[in-house]
C-alpha atoms as a PDB file:
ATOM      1  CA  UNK A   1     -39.163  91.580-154.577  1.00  0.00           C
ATOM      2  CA  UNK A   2     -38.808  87.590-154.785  1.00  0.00           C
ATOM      3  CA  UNK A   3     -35.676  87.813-152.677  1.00  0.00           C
ATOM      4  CA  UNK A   4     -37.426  89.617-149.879  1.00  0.00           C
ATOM      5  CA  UNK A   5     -40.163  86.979-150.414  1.00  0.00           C
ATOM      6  CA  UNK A   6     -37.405  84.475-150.144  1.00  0.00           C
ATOM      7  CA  UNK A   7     -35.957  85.886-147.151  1.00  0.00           C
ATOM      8  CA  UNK A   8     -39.257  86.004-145.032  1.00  0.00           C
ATOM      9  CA  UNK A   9     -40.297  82.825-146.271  1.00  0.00           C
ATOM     10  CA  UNK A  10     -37.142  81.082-144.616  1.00  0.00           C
ATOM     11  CA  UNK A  11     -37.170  83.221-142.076  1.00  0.00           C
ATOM     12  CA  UNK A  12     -40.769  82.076-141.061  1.00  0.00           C
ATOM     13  CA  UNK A  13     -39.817  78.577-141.357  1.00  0.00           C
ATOM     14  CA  UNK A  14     -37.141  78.830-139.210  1.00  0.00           C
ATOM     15  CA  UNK A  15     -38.709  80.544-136.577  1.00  0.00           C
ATOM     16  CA  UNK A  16     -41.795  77.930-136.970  1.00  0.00           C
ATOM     17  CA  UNK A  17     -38.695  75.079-136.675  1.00  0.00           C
ATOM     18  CA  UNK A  18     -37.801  76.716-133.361  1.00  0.00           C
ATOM     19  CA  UNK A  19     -41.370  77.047-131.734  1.00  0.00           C
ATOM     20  CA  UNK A  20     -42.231  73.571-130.507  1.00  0.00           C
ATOM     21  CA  UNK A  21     -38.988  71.797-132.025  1.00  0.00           C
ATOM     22  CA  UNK A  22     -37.777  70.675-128.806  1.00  0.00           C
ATOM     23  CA  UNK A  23     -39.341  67.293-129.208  1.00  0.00           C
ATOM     24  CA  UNK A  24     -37.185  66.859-132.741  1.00  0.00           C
ATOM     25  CA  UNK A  25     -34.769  67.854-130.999  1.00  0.00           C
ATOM     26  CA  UNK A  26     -34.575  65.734-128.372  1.00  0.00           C
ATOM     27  CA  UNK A  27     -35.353  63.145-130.558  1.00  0.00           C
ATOM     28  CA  UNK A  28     -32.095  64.358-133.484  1.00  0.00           C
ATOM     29  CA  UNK A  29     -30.347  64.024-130.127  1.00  0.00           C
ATOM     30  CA  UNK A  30     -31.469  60.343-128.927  1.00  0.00           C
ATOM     31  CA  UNK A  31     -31.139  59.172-132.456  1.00  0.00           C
ATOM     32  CA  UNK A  32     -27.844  60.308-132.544  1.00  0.00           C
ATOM     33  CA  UNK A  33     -26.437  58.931-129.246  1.00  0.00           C
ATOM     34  CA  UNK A  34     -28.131  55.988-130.146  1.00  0.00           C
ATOM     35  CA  UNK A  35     -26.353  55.355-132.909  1.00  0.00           C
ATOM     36  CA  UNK A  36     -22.920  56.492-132.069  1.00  0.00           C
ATOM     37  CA  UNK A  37     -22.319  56.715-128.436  1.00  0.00           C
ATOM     38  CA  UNK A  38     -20.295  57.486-126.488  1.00  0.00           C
ATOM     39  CA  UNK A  39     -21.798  54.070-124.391  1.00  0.00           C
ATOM     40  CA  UNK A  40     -21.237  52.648-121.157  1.00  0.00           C
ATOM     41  CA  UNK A  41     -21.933  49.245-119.731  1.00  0.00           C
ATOM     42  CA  UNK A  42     -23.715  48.728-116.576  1.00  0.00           C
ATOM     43  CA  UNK A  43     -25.792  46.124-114.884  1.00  0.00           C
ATOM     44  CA  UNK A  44     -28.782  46.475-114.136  1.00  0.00           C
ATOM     45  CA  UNK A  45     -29.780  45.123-110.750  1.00  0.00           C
ATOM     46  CA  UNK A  46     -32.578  42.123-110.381  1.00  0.00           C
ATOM     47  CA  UNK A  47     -33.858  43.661-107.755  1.00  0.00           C
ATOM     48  CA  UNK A  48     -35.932  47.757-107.852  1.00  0.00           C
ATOM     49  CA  UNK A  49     -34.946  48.147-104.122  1.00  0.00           C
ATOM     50  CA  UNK A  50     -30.972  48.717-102.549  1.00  0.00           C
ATOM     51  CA  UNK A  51     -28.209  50.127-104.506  1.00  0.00           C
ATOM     52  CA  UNK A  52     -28.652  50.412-108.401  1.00  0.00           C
ATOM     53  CA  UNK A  53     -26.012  51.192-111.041  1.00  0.00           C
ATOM     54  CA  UNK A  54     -27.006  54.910-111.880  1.00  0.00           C
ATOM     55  CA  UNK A  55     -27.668  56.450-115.283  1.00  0.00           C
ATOM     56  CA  UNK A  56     -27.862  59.809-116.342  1.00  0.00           C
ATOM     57  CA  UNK A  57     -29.041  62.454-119.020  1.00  0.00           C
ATOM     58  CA  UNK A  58     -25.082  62.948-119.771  1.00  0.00           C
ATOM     59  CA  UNK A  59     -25.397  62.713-123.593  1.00  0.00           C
ATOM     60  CA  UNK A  60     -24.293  59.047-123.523  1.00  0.00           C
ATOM     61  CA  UNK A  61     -26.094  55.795-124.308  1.00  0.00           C
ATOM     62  CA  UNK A  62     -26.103  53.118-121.226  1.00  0.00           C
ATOM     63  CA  UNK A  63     -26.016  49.698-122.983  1.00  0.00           C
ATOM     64  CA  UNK A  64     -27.899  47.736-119.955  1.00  0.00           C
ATOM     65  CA  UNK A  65     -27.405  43.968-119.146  1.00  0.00           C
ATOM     66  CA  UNK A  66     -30.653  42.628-117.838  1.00  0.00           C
ATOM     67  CA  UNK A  67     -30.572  39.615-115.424  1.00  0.00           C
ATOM     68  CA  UNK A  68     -32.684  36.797-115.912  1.00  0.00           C
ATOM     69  CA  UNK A  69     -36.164  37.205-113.574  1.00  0.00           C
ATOM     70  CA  UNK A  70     -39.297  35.707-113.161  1.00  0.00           C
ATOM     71  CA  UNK A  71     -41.321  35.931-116.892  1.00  0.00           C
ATOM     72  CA  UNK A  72     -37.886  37.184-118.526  1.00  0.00           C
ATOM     73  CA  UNK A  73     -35.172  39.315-117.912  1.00  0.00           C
ATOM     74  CA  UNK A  74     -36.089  42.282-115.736  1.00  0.00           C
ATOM     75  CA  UNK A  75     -33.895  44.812-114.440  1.00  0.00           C
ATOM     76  CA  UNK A  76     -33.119  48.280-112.355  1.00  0.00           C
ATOM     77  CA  UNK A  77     -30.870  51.257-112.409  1.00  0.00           C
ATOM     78  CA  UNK A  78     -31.397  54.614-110.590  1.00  0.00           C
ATOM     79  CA  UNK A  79     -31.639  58.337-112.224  1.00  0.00           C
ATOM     80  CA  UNK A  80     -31.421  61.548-110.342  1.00  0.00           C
ATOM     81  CA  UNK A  81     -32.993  64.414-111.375  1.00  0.00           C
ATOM     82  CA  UNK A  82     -31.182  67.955-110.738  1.00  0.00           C
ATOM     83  CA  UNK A  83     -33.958  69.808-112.505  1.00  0.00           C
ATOM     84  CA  UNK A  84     -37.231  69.615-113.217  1.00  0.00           C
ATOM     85  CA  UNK A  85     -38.315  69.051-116.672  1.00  0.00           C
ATOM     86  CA  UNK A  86     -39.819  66.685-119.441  1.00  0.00           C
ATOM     87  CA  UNK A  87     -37.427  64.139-119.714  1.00  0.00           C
ATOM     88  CA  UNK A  88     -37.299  61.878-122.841  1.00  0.00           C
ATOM     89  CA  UNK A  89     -36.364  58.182-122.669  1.00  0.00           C
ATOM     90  CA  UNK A  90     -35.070  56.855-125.817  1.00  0.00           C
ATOM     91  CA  UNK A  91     -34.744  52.514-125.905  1.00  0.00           C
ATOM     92  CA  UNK A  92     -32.947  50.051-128.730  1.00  0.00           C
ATOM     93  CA  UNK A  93     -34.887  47.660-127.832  1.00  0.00           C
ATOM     94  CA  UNK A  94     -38.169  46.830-128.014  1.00  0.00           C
ATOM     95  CA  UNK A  95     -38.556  46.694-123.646  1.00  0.00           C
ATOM     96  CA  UNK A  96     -41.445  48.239-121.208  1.00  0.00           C
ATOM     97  CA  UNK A  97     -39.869  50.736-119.083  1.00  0.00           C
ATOM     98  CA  UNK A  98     -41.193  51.345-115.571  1.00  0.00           C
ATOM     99  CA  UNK A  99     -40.230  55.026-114.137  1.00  0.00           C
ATOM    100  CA  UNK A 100     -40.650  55.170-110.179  1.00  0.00           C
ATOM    101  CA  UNK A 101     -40.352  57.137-107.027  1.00  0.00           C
ATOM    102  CA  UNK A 102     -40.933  57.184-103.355  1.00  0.00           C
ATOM    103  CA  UNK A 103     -44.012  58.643-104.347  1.00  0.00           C
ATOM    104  CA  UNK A 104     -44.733  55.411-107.109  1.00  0.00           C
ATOM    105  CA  UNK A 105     -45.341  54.747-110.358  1.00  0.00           C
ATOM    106  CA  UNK A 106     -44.335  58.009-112.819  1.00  0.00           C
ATOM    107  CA  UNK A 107     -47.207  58.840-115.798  1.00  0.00           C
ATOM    108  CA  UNK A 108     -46.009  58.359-119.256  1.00  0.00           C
ATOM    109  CA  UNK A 109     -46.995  62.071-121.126  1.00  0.00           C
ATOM    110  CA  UNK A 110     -46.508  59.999-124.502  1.00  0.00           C
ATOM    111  CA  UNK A 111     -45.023  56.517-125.439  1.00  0.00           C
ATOM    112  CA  UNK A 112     -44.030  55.422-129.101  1.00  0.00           C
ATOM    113  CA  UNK A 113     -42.313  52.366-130.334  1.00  0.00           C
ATOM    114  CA  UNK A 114     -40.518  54.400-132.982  1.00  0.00           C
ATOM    115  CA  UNK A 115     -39.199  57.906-133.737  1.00  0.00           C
ATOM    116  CA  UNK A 116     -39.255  59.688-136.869  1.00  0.00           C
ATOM    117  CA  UNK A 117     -35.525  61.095-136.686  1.00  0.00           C
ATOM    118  CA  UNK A 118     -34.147  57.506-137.018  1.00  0.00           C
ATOM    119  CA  UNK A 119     -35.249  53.337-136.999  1.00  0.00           C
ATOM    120  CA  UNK A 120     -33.031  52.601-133.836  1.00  0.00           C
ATOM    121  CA  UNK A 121     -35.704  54.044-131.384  1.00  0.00           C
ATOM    122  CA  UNK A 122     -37.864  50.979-130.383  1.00  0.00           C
ATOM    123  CA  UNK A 123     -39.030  52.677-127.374  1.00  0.00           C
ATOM    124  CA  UNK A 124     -39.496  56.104-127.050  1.00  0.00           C
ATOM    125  CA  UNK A 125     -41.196  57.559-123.526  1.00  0.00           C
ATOM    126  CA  UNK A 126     -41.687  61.220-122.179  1.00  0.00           C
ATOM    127  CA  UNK A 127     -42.336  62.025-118.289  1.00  0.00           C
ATOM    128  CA  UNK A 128     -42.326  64.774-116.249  1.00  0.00           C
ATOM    129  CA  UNK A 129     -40.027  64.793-113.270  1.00  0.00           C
ATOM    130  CA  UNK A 130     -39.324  66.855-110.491  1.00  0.00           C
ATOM    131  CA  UNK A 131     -36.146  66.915-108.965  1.00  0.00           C
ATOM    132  CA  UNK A 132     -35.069  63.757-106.863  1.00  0.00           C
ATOM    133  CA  UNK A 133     -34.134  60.058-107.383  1.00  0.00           C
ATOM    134  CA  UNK A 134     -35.912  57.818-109.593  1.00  0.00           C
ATOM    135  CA  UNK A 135     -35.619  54.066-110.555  1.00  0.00           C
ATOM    136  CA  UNK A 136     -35.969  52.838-114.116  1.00  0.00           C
ATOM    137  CA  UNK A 137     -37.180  49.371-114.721  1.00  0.00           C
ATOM    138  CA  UNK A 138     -36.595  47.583-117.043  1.00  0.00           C
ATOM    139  CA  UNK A 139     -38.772  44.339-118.746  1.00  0.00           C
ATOM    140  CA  UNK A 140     -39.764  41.767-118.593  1.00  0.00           C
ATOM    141  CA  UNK A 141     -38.501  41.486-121.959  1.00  0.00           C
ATOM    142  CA  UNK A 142     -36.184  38.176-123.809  1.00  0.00           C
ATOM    143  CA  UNK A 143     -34.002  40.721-124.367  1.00  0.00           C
ATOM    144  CA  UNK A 144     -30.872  40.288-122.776  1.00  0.00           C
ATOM    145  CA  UNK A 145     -29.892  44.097-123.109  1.00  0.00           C
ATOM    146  CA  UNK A 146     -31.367  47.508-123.804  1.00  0.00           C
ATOM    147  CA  UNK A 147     -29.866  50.660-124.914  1.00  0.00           C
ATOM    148  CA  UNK A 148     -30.705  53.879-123.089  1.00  0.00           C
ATOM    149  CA  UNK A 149     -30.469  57.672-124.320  1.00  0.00           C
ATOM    150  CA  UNK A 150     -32.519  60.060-121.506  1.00  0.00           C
ATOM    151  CA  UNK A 151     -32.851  63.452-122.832  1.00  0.00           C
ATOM    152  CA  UNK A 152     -34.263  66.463-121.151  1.00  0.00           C
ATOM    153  CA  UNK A 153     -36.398  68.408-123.313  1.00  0.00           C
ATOM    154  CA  UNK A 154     -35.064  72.213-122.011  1.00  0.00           C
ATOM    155  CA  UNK A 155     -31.393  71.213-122.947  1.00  0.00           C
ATOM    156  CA  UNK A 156     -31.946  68.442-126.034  1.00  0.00           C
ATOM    157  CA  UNK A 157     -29.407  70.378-128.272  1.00  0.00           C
ATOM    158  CA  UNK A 158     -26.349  70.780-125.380  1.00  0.00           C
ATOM    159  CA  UNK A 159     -23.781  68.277-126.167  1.00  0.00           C
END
């Protein structure tokens, strides 16, 4: 009897765990690539218009330099979409993130300074996006850099 308890008790919790986990997921996954990479330098561009440095939601953190702008360092980089989802934007730094399209500025769903999968999240932002191109802005901040995971929330635990 108190091993068929035991066995629908866990089996409860992990089917709770899997209903609504994607956002631990996601986050396990940000935290994680976050922490250990792979990374990738780029640049991002002073300006939000012409041709950015692109990032992705490749399972790889962008380490971004941000040039020095008007009220701090401010910077862009572009992001295309190939399918429409919740997308989760993970920072290192403690920078505002701007998400725009031809359309304008993109509604945050939530924003956090912190995650509870790990203390390296200083930013953490989830928007909706359909599919197309997108530019991520960064500051102004003092910060000189920012780290970037993006996540989508469908496919948080592909590697």
């Amino acid at each position: 009897m108190m091993k068929k308890l035991l066995s629908a008790c866990l089996l409860s919790s992990a089917l709770l765990a899997g209903c609504g986990g994607e956002k631990n997921e996601a986050d396990v996954e940000g935290c994680e690539h976050l922490q250990e990479g792979p990374s990738a330098a780029v640049t991002a561009s002073a300006s939000a218009t012409g041709t950015l440095q692109a990032v992705s939601n490749d399972h790889k953190r962008y380490d971004i330099s941000l040039p020095a702008g008007t009220g701090g360092n401010v910077g862009s980089v572009s992001f295309a979409v190939a399918e429409a989802s919740d997308y989760v934007f993970f920072l290192g730094s403690n920078v505002t993130l701007k998400v725009t399209n031809g359309s304008g500025e993109v509604a945050f769903e939530e924003s956090a300074t912190s995650s509870t999968e790990c203390t390296n999240v200083k930013g953490r932002y989830v928007a909706p996006l359909s599919v197309g191109s997108y530019t991520l802005t960064f500051g102004p901040t003092s910060e000189s850099s920012v780290s970037l995971v993006i996540e989508e929330t469908s496919h948080a635990d592909e590697h």
